[in-house]
Protein backbone atom coordinates (compact mmCIF):
# COMPACT_ATOMS: atom_id res chain seq x y z
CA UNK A 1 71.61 389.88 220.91
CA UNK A 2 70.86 386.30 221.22
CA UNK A 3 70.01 386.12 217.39
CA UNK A 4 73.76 386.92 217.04
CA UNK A 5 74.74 384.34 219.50
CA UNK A 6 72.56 381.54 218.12
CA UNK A 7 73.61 382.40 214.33
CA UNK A 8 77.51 381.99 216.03
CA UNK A 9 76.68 379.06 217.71
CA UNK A 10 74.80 377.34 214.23
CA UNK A 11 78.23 378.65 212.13
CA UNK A 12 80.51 376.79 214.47
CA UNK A 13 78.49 373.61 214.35
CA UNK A 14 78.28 373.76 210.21
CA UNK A 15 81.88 374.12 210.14
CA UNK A 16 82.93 371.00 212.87
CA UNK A 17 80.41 369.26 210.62
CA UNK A 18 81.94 369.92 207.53
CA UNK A 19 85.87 369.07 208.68
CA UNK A 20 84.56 365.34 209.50
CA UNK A 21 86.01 363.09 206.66
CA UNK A 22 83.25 360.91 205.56
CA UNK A 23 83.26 356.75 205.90
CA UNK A 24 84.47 355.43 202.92
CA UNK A 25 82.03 352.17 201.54
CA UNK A 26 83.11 348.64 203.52
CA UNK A 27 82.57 346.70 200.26
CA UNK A 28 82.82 347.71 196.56
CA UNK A 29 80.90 345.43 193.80
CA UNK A 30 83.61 346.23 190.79
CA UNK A 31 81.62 343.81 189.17
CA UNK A 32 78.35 341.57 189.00
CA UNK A 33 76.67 339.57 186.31
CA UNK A 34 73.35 337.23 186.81
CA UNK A 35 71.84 334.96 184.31
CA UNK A 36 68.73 333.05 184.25
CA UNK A 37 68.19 329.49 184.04
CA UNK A 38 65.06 328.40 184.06
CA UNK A 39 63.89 328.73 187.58
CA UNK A 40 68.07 329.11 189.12
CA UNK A 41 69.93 332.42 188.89
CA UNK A 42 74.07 332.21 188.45
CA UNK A 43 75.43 335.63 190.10
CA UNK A 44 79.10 335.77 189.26
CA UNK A 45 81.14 339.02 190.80
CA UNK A 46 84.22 340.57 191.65
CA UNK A 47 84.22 342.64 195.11
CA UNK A 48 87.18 344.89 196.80
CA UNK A 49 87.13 345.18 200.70
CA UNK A 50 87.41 349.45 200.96
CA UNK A 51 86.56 350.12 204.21
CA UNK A 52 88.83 350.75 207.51
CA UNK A 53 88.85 347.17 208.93
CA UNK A 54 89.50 344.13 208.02
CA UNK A 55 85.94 342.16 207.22
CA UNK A 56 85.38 338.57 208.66
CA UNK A 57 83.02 335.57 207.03
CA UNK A 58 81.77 338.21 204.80
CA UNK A 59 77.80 337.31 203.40
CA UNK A 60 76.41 338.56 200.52
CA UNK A 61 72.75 339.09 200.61
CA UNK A 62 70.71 339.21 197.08
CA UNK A 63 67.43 341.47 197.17
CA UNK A 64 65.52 340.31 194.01
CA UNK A 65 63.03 342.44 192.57
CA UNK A 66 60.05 342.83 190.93
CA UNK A 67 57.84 345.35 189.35
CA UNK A 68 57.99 348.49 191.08
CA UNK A 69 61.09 347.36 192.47
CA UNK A 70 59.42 345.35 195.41
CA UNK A 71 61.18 342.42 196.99
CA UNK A 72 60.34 339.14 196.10
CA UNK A 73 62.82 337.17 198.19
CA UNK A 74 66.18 337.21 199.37
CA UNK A 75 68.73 335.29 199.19
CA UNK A 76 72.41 334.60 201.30
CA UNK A 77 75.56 333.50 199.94
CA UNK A 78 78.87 333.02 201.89
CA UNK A 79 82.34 334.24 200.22
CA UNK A 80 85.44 331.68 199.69
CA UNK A 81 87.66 334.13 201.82
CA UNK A 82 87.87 334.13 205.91
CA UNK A 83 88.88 337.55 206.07
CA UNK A 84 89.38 340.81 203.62
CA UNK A 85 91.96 342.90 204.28
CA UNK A 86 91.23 346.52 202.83
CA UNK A 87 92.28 346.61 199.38
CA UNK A 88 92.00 343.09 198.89
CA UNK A 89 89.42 341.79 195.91
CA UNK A 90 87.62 338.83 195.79
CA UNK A 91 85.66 336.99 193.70
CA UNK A 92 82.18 335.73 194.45
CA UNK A 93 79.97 333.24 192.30
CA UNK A 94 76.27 332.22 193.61
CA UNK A 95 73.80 329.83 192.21
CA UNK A 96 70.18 330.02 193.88
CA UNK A 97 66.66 329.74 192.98
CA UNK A 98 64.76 333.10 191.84
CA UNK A 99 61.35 333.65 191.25
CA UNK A 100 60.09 334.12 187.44
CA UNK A 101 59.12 337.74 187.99
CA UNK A 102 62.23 338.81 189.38
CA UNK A 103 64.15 340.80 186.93
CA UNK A 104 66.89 342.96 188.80
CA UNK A 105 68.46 342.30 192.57
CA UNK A 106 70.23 344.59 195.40
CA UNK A 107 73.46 343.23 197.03
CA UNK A 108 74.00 343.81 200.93
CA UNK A 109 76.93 342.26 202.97
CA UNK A 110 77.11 341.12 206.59
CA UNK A 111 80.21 340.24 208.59
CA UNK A 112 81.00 337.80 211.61
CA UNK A 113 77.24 336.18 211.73
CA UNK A 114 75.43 339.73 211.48
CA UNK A 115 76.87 342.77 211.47
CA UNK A 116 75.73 344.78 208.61
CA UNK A 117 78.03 346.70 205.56
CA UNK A 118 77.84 349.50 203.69
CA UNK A 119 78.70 348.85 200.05
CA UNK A 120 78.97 350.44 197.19
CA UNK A 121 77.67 349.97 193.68
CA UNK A 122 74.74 347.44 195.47
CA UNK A 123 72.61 347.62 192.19
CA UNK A 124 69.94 347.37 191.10
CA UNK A 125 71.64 345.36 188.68
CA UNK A 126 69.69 343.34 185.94
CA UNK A 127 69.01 339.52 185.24
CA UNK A 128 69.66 338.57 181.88
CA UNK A 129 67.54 335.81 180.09
């Protein structure tokens, strides 16, 4: 009897699970390229605000990697825009110094000072020579 009310009880918390809608990404990268030269990296990007509110002094943070995909350093970069409204796209272009044995970098974005993102399409995406 109380196999039949636990195996209830599991079936009605699968299904309340399963009618929750999940969180769409905050940020979208629709687009990133990076370029080396000599010891600087130029990132240049397109980005779309997706999520449910609007974002604030969004940062982009760059995760370079190495071999076995380790981080080397990081790196933070402000947007031109004060504040993304969702559906609204926005360009981003970063010039920063990257170690030699980086070859590929992560993207992460922060809003008002801290809070973090989710985003989609963060990489890794390459460095081209």
């Amino acid at each position: 009897m109380r196999f039949v009310a636990f195996a209830a009880l599991a079936l009605c918390l699968c299904a309340h699970g399963a009618d929750k809608k999940k969180k769409p990404p905050d940020i979208q990268v629709l687009e990133v390229k990076a370029r080396r030269e000599g010891n600087m990296v130029t990132i240049d990007g397109r980005l779309r605000a997706t999520g449910e509110k609007p974002i604030s002094r969004l940062v982009l943070s760059f995760d370079f990697l190495g071999d076995g995909r380790a981080v080397l350093v990081t790196k933070k970069a402000g947007i031109d825009e004060d504040t993304l409204e969702t559906g609204d796209e926005a360009p981003f272009h970063v010039e920063t110094d990257c170690p030699a044995k980086a070859f590929e970098f992560n993207m992460n974005a922060f809003k008002n000072g801290g809070a973090e993102l989710s985003v989609a399409n963060a990489g890794p995406h390459p460095i081209a020579d």
